[in-house]
Each structure stands twice: as C-alpha cells, then as structure tokens.
C-alpha atoms as a PDB file:
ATOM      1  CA  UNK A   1       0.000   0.000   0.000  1.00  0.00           C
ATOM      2  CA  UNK A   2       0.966   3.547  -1.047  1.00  0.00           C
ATOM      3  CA  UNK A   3       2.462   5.879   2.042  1.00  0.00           C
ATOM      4  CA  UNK A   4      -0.658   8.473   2.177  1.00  0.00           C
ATOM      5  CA  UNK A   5       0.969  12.000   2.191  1.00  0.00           C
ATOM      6  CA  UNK A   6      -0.781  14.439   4.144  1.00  0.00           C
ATOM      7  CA  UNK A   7      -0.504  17.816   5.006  1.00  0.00           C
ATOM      8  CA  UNK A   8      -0.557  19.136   8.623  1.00  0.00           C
ATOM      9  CA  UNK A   9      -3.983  20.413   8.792  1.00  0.00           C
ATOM     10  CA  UNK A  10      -5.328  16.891   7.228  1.00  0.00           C
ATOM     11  CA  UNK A  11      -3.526  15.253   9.985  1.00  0.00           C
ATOM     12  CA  UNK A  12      -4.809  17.593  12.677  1.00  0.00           C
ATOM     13  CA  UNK A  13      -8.250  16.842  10.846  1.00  0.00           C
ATOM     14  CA  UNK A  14      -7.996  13.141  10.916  1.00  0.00           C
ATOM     15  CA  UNK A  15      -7.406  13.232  14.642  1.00  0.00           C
ATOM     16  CA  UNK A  16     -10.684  15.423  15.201  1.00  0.00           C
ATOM     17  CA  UNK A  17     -12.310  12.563  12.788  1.00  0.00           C
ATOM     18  CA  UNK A  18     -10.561   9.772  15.096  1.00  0.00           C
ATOM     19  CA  UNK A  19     -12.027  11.118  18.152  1.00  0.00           C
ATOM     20  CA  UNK A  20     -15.277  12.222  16.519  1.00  0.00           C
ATOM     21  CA  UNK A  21     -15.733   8.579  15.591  1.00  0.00           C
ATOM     22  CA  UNK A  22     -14.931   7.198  18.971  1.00  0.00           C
ATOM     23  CA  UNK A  23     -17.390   9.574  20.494  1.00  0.00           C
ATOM     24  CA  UNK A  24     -14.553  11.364  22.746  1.00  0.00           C
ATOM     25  CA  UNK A  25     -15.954  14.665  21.164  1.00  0.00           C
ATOM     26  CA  UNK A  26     -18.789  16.488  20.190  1.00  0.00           C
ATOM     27  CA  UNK A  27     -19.307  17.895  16.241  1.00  0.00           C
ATOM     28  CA  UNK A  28     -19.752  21.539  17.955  1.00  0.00           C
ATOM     29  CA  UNK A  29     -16.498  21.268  19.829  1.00  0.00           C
ATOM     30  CA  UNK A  30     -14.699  19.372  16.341  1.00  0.00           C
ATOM     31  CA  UNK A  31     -16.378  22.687  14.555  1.00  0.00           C
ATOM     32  CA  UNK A  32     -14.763  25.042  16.827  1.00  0.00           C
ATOM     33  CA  UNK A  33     -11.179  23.181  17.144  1.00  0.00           C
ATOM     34  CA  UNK A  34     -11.066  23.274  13.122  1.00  0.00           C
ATOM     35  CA  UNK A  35     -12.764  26.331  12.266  1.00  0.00           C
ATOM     36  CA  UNK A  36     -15.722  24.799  10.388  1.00  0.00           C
ATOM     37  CA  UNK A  37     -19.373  24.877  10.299  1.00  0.00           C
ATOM     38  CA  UNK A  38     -21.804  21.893  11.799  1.00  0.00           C
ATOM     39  CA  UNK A  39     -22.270  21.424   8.047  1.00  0.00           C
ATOM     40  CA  UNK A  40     -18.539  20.847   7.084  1.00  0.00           C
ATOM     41  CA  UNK A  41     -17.779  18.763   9.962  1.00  0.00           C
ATOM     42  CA  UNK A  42     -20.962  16.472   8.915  1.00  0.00           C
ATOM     43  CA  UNK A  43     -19.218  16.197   5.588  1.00  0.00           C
ATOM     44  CA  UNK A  44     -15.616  15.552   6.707  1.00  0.00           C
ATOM     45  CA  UNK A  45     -17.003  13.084   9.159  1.00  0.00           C
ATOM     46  CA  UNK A  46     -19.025  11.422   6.477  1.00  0.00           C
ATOM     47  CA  UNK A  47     -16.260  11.378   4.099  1.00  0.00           C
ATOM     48  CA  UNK A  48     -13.850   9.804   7.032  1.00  0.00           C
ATOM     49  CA  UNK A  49     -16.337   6.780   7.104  1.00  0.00           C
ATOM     50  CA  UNK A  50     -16.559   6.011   3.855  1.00  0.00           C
ATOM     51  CA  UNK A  51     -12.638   6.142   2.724  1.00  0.00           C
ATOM     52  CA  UNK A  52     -10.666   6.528   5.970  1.00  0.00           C
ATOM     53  CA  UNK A  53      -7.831   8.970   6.017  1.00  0.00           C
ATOM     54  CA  UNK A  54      -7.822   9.150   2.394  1.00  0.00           C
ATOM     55  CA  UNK A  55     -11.168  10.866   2.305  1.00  0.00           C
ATOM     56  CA  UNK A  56      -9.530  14.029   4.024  1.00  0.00           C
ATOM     57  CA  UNK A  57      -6.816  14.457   1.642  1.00  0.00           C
ATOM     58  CA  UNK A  58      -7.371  17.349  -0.855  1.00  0.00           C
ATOM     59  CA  UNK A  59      -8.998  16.144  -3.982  1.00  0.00           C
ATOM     60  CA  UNK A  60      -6.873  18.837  -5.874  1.00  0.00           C
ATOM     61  CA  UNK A  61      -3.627  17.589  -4.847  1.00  0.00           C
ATOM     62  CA  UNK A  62      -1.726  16.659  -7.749  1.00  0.00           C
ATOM     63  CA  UNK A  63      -3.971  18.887 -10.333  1.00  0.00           C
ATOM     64  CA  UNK A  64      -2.658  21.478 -12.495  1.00  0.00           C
ATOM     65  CA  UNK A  65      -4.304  24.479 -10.992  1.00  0.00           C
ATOM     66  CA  UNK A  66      -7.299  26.428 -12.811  1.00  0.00           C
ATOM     67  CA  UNK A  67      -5.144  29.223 -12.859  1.00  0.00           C
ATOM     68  CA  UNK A  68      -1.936  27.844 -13.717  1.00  0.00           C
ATOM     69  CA  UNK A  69      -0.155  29.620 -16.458  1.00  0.00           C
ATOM     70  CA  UNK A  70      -0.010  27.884 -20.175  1.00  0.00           C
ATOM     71  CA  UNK A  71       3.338  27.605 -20.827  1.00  0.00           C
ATOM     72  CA  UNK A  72       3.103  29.826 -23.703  1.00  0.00           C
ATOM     73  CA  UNK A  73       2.228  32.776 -22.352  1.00  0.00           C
ATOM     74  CA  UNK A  74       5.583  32.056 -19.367  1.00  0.00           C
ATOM     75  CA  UNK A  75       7.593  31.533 -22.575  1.00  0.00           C
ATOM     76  CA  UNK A  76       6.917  34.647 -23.335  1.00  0.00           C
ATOM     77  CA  UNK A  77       6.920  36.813 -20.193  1.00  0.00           C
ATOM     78  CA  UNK A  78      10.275  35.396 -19.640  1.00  0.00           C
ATOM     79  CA  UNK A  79      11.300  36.433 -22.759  1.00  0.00           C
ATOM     80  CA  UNK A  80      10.414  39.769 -23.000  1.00  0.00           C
ATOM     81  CA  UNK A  81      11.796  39.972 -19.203  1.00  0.00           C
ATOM     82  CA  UNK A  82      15.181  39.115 -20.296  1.00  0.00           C
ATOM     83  CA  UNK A  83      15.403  41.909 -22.799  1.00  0.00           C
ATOM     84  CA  UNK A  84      12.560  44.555 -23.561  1.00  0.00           C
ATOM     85  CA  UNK A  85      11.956  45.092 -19.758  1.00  0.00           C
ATOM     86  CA  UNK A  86      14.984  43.964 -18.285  1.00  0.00           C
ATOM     87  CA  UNK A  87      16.271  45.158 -15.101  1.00  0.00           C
ATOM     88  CA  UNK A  88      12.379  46.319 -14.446  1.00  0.00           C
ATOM     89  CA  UNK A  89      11.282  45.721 -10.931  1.00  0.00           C
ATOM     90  CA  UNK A  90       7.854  43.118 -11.233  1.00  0.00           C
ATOM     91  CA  UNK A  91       4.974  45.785 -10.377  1.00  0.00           C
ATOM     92  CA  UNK A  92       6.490  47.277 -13.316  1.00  0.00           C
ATOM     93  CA  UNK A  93       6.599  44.822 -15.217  1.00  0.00           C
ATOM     94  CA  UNK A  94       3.459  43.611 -14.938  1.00  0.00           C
ATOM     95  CA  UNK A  95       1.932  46.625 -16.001  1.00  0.00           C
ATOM     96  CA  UNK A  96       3.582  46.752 -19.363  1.00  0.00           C
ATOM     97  CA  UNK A  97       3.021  42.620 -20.112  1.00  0.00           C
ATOM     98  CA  UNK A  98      -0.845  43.363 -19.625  1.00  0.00           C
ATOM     99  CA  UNK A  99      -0.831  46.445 -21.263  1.00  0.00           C
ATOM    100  CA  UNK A 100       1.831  46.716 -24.281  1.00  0.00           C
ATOM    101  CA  UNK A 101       2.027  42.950 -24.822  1.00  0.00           C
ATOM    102  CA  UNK A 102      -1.710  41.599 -24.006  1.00  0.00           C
ATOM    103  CA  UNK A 103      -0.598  39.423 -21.827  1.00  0.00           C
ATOM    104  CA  UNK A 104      -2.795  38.041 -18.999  1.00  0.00           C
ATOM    105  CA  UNK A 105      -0.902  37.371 -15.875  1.00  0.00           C
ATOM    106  CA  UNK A 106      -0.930  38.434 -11.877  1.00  0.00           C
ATOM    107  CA  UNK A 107       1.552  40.483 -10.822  1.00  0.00           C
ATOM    108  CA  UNK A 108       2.505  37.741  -8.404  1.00  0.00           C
ATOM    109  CA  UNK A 109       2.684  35.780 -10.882  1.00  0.00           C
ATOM    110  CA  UNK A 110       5.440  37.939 -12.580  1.00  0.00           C
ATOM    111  CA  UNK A 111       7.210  38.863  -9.446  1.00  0.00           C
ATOM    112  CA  UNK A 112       7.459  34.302  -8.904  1.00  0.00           C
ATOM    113  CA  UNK A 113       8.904  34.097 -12.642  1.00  0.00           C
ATOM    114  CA  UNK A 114      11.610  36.962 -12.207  1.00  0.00           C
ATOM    115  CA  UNK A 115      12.948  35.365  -8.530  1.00  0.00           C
ATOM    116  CA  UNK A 116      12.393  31.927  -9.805  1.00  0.00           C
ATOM    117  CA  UNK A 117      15.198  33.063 -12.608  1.00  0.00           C
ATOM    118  CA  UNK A 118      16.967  35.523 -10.969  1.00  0.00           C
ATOM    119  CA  UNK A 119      16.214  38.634 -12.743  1.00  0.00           C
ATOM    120  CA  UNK A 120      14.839  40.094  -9.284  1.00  0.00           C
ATOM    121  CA  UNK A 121      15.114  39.327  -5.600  1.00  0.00           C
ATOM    122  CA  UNK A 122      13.214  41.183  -2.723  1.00  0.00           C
ATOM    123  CA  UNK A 123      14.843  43.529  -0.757  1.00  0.00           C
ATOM    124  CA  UNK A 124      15.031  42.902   3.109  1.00  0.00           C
ATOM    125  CA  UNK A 125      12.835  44.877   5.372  1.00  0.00           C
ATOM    126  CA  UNK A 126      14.283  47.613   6.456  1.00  0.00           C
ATOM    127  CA  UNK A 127      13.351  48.454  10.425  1.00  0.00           C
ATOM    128  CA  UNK A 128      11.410  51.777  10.345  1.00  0.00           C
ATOM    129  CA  UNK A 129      12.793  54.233  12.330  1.00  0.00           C
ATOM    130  CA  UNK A 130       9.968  56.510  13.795  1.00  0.00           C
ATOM    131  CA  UNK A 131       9.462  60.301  12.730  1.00  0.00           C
ATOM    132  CA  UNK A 132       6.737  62.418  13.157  1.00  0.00           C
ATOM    133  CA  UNK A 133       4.993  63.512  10.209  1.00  0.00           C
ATOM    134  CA  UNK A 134       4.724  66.952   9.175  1.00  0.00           C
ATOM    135  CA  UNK A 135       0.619  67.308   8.583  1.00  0.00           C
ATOM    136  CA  UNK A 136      -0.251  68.029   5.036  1.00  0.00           C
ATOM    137  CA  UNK A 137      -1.419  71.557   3.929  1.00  0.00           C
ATOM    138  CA  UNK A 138      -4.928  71.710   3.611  1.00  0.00           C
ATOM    139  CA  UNK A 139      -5.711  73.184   0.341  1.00  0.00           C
ATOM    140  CA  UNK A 140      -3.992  72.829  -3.443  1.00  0.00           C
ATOM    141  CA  UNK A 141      -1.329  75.408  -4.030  1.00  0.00           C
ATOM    142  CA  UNK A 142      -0.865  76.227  -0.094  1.00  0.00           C
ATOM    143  CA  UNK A 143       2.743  74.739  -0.124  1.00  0.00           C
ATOM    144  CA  UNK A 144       4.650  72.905  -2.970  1.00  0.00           C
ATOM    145  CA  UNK A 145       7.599  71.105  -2.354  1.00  0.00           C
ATOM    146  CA  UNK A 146      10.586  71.125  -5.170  1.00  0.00           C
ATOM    147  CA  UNK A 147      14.192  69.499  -5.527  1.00  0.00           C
ATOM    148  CA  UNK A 148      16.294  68.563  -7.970  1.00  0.00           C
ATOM    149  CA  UNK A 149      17.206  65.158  -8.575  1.00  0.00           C
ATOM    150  CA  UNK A 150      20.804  64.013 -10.156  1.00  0.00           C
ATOM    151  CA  UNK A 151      21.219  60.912 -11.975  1.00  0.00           C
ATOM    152  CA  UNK A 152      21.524  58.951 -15.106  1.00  0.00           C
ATOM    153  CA  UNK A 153      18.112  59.183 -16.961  1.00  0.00           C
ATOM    154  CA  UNK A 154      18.809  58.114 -19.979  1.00  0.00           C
ATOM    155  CA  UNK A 155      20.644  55.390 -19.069  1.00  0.00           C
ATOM    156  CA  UNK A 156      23.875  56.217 -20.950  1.00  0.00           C
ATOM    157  CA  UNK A 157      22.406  57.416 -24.226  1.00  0.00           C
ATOM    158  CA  UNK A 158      23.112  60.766 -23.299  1.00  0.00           C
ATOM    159  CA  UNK A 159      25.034  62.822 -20.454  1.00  0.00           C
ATOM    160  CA  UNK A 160      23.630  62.603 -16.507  1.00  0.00           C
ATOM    161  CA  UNK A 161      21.184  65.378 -16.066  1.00  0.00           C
ATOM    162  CA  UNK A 162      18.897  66.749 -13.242  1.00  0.00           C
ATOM    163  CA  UNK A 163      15.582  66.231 -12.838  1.00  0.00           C
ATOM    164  CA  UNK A 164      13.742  69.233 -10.972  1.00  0.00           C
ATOM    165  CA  UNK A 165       9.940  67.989  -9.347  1.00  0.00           C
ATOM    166  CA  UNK A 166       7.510  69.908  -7.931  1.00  0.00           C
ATOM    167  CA  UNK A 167       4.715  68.460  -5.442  1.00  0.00           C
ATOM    168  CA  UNK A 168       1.283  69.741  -4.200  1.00  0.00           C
ATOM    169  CA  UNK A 169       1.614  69.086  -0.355  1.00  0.00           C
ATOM    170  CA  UNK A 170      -1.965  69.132  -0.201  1.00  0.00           C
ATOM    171  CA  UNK A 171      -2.730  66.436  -2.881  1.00  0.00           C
ATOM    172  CA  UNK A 172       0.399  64.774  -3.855  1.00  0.00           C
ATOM    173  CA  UNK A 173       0.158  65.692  -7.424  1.00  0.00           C
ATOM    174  CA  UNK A 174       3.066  66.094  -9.011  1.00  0.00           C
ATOM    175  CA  UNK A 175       2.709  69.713 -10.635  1.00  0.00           C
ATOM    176  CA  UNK A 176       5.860  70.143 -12.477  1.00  0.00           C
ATOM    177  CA  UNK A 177       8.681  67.968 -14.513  1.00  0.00           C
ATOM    178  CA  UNK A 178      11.496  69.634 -15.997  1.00  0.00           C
ATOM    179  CA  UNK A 179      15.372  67.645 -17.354  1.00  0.00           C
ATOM    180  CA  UNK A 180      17.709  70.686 -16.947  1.00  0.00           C
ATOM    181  CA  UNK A 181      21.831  70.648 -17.222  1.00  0.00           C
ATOM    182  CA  UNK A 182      21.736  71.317 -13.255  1.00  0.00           C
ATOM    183  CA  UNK A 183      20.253  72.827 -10.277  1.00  0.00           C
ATOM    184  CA  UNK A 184      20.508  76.701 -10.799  1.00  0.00           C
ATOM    185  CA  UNK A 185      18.144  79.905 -10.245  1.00  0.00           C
ATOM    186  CA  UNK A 186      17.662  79.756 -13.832  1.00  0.00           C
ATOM    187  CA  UNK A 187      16.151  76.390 -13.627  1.00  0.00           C
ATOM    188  CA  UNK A 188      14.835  76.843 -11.194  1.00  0.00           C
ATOM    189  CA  UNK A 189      12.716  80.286 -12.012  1.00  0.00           C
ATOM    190  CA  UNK A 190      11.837  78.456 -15.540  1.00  0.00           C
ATOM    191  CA  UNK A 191      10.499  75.503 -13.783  1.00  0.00           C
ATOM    192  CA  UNK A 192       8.725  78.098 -11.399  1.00  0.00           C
ATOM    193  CA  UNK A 193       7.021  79.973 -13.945  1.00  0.00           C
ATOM    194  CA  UNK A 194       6.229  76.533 -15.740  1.00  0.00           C
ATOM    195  CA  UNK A 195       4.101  75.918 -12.709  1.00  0.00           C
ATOM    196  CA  UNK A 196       2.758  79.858 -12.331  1.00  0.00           C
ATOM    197  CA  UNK A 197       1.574  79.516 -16.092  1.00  0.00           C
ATOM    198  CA  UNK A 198      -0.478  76.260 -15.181  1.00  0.00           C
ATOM    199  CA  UNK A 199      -1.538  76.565 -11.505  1.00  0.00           C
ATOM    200  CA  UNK A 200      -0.583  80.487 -10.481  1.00  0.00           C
ATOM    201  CA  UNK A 201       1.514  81.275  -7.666  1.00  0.00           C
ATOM    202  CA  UNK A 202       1.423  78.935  -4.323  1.00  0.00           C
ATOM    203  CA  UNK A 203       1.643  80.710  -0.961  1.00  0.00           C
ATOM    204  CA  UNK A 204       5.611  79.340  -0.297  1.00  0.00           C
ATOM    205  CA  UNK A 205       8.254  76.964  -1.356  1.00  0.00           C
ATOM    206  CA  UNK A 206       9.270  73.774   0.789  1.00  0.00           C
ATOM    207  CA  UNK A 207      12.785  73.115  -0.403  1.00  0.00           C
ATOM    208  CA  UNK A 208      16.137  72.068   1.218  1.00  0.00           C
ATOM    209  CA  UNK A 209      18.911  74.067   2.668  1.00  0.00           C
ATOM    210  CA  UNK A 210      20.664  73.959  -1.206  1.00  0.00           C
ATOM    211  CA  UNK A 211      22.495  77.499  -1.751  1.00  0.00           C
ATOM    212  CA  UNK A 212      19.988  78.092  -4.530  1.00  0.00           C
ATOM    213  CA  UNK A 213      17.177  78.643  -2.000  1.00  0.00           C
ATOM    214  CA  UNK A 214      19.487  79.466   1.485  1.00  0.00           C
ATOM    215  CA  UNK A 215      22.639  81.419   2.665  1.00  0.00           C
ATOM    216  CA  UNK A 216      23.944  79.644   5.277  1.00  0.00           C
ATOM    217  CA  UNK A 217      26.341  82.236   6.226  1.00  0.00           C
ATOM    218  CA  UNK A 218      23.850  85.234   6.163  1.00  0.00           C
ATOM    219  CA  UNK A 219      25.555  88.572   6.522  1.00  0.00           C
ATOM    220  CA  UNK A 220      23.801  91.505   8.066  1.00  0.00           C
ATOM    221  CA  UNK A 221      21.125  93.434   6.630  1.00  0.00           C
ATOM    222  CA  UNK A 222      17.100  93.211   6.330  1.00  0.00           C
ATOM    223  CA  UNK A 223      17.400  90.787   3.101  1.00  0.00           C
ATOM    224  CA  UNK A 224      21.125  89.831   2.653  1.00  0.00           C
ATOM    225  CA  UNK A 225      20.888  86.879   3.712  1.00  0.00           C
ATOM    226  CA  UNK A 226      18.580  85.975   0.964  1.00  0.00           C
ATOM    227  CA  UNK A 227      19.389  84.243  -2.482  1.00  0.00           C
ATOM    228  CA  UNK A 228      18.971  85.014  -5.414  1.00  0.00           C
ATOM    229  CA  UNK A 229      16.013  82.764  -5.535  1.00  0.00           C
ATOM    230  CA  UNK A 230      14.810  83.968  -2.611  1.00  0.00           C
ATOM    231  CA  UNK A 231      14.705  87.838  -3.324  1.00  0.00           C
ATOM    232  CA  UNK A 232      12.659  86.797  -6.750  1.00  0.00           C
ATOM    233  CA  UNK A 233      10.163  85.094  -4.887  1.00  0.00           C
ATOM    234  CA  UNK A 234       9.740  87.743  -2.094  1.00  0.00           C
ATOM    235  CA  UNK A 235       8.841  90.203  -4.841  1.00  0.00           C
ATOM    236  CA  UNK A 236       6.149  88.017  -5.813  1.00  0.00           C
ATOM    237  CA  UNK A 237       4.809  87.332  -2.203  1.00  0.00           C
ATOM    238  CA  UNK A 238       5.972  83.958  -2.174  1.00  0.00           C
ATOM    239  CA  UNK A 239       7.428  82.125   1.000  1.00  0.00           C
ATOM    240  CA  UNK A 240      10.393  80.088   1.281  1.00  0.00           C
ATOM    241  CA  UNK A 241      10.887  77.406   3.892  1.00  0.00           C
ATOM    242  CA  UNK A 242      13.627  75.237   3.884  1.00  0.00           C
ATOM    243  CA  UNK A 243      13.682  71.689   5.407  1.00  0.00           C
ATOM    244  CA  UNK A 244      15.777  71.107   8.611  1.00  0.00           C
ATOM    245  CA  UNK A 245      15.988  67.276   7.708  1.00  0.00           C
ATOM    246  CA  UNK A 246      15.726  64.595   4.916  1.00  0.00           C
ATOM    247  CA  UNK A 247      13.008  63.230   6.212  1.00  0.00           C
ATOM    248  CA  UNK A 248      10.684  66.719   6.617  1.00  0.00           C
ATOM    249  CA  UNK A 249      10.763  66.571   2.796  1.00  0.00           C
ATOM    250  CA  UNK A 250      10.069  62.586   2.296  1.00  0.00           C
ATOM    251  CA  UNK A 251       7.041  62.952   0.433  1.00  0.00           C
ATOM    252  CA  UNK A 252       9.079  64.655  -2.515  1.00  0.00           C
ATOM    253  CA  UNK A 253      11.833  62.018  -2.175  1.00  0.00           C
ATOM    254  CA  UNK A 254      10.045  59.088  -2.167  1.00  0.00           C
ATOM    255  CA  UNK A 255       8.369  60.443  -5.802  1.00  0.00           C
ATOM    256  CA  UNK A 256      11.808  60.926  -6.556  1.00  0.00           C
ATOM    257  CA  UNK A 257      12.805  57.687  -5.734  1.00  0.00           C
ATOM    258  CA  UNK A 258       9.713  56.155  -7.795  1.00  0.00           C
ATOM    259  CA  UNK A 259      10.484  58.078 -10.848  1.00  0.00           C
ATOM    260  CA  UNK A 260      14.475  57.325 -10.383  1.00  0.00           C
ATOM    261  CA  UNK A 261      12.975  53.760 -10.862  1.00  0.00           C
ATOM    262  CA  UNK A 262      10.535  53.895 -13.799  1.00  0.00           C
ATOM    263  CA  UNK A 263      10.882  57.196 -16.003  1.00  0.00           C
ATOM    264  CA  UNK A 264      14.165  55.878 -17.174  1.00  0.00           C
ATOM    265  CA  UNK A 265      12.771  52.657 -18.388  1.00  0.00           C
ATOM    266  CA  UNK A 266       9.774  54.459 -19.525  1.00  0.00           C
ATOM    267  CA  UNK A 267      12.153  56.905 -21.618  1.00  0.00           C
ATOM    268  CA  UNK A 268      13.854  54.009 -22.842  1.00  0.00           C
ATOM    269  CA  UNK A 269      11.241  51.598 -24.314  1.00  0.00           C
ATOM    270  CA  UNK A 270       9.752  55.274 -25.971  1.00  0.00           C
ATOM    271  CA  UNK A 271      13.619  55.105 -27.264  1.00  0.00           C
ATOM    272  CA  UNK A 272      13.956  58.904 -25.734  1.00  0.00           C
ATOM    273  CA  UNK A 273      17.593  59.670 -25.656  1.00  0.00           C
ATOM    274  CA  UNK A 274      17.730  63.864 -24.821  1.00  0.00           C
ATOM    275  CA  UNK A 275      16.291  65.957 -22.388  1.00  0.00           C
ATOM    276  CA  UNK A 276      14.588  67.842 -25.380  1.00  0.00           C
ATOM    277  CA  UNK A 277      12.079  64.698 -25.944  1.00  0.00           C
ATOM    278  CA  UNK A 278      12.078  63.929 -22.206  1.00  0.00           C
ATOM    279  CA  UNK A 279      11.033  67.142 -21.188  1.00  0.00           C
ATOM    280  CA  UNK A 280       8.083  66.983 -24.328  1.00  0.00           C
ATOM    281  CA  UNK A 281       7.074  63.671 -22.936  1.00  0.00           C
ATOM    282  CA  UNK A 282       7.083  65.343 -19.150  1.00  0.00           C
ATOM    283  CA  UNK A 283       4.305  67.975 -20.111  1.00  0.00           C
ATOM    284  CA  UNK A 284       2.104  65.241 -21.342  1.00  0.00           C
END
C-alpha cells in the first residue's frame, strides 16, 4: 500500500475525525477546534467513514491548478523579461506585459517568474525608524515642495542630467517635470514659472537648505541673507521654507525615488535619448 501524504492540517483533521468517531468529542467542539461549520464537519465526518484517512486528503492535490499559467504565455513573459523590460522591478513589469504585450498574468505571478530566474530578488525589510509627520497643507497650491534630482536618466544614451519635481503638499500631485543641465536659479525660475503659467503662484516653497534657496552664512542686513532665488520670490509674495531634515521633505523624495525607478525605463522603451524629448514627454 501507497504511504498516504498528508498535510498538517489533514492530519490535525484526521485526529478530530478519530475522536469524533470514537465519540470522545462532540461535532460543535470538532467545529470550533477546526474552524468549520456543523455542516462541514458532517461532511468531513461522512467522508472519514466512507474512505478513511484518504477521504480528508485534498482532492486537488496533484492537479494542475485552474489558474496555472499555459506555458506559452511564461515563454513569453520570460522572454520579453530578459530583454525589452529587463532590469524592471515586477509591479512594473506587470503593467507593461498586460498592457503593451496583451498578456494576462498576476503580478505575483510575474514577481514568482523573475525570482524563480533571478532577474529580481526582494529587498530585506528595512526596520522603520519613527518620525513624526509633518501634517499636510490643507488646500492645493498652499505649499509645494521642489528638488532637484541628479542621476543617469537616460541610461547612458546621453550625459547625466537633473531632474527638478515639484509636489502639491496638499494632494500629492506632481505639478511640475522639468530635465535641466543642473540645479541653478535659472532652472529653477523656468520651472517656477512653468508651474505659475499652469496653476498660479502657491503661498511658499518647501525646499532644502541647497544654496539656490538658502545662505547659510547670512551677513547683516534686512534681506542679505537671501538668495537670489529667494529675493525673486519675495517680490512676488511667495514664502520660502527650507527643510531642517531629509526626512521633513520625504514625500518629494520618495516620488523621486519612484520616478528614479521607472521614467528611465519608460524613456527608454519610448527610445527617448535627450532631455529635449524627455522634457516633451514630461508635459504630457
């Protein structure tokens, strides 16, 4: 005779049977020591009668599942993983197999395929370290965060540039996208009046302490120790309040972070090589 193989809850469920059987416990106690109904412990019972401690063993086991993927479309998610959207992470992913390539899949089911081959493991949990949140302004256009983010976004096909962001504190919508050569008070005011063209001017500014926006060696003197920046935004009545930490202004980074992730592969499979098309691509 075959060794039976069962799992741990059948074997905790054969026991309840074993005793049910032997009338060394009630069906309402069974019910409440597996978590079933009166009804499904009738059945179980039943089904222990007739066929033992076979009848308790899954009927699916050993079935392909309903929702098991053909092997067609994993030959081709794997494909397309290895080289149109490699190095994307699988929530990524996912989105462009269902929605450039028609493909029908779970995202679980692509984040399985990419560790199962190694073209993504999970990152470790980081502990949390505590910080109090800074409460969101209450209305659109109250405060808007901006900063400047340097790195590679075209992935080599042209020379590291800076992407400058600008976020509604209220909503979280990102209000302005702008590639420029670097972080200067001419980007900056461009990207400004990008947003006072669109929106109209905010009440104030939540940046960091960069020198664009902060002299942190003021002199004396009623507005010396203003920027550049600074002065052009007090003649229009706008406030400027820079961050004391990184994490005061972790709404904007973590957007940062996000788009440090998928505008570059976004860019890429759009075959967007200059900041010229990126920045085109940005006001859509």
């Amino acid at each position: 005779m075959d060794n039976l193989l069962m799992s741990g809850k059948e074997l905790n469920r054969l026991e309840v049977m074993q005793r049910l059987s032997e009338k060394r416990m009630s069906q309402k106690e069974a019910g409440v020591i597996l978590s079933l109904s009166m009804r499904q412990v009738k059945r179980l019972l039943k089904a222990y009668r007739k066929r033992g401690a076979m009848g308790l063993v899954s009927k699916h086991r050993g079935r392909k599942g309903n929702n098991r993927l053909s092997d067609e479309v994993k030959r081709r998610a794997l494909n397309l993983l290895k080289t149109k959207y490699k190095g994307f992470g699988p929530t990524l992913a996912h989105e462009k197999l269902v929605e450039r390539e028609k493909l029908k899949l779970s995202d679980e089911s692509v984040r399985q395929l990419m560790i199962a081959e190694d073209l993504w493991k999970p990152r470790k949990v980081k502990q949390v370290v505590p910080h109090q949140l800074r409460e969101r302004r209450a209305c659109f256009g109250e405060l808007v965060q901006i900063d400047g983010s340097p790195h590679d976004w075209f992935e080599g096909r042209a020379e590291a540039c800076v992407l400058l962001v600008f976020i509604d504190d209220a909503t979280g919508k990102l209000v302005q996208l702008g590639f420029v050569e670097s972080e200067s008070f001419f980007s900056y005011c461009q990207a400004a009046e990008g947003y006072f063209r669109q929106f109209g001017k905010p009440v104030a500014f939540y940046s960091d302490k960069n020198s664009i926006f902060r002299v942190n060696q003021p002199s004396a003197g009623s507005h010396d120790d203003l920027t550049q920046f600074g002065r052009a935004m007090l003649e229009l009545e706008i406030e400027i309040i820079c961050a004391n930490t990184p994490q005061a202004k972790g709404r904007v980074e973590r957007v940062i972070q996000t788009l440090q992730d998928r505008l570059p592969k976004e860019m890429r499979l759009r075959s967007i090589s200059n900041m010229i098309d990126g920045n085109a691509v940005n006001d859509n």
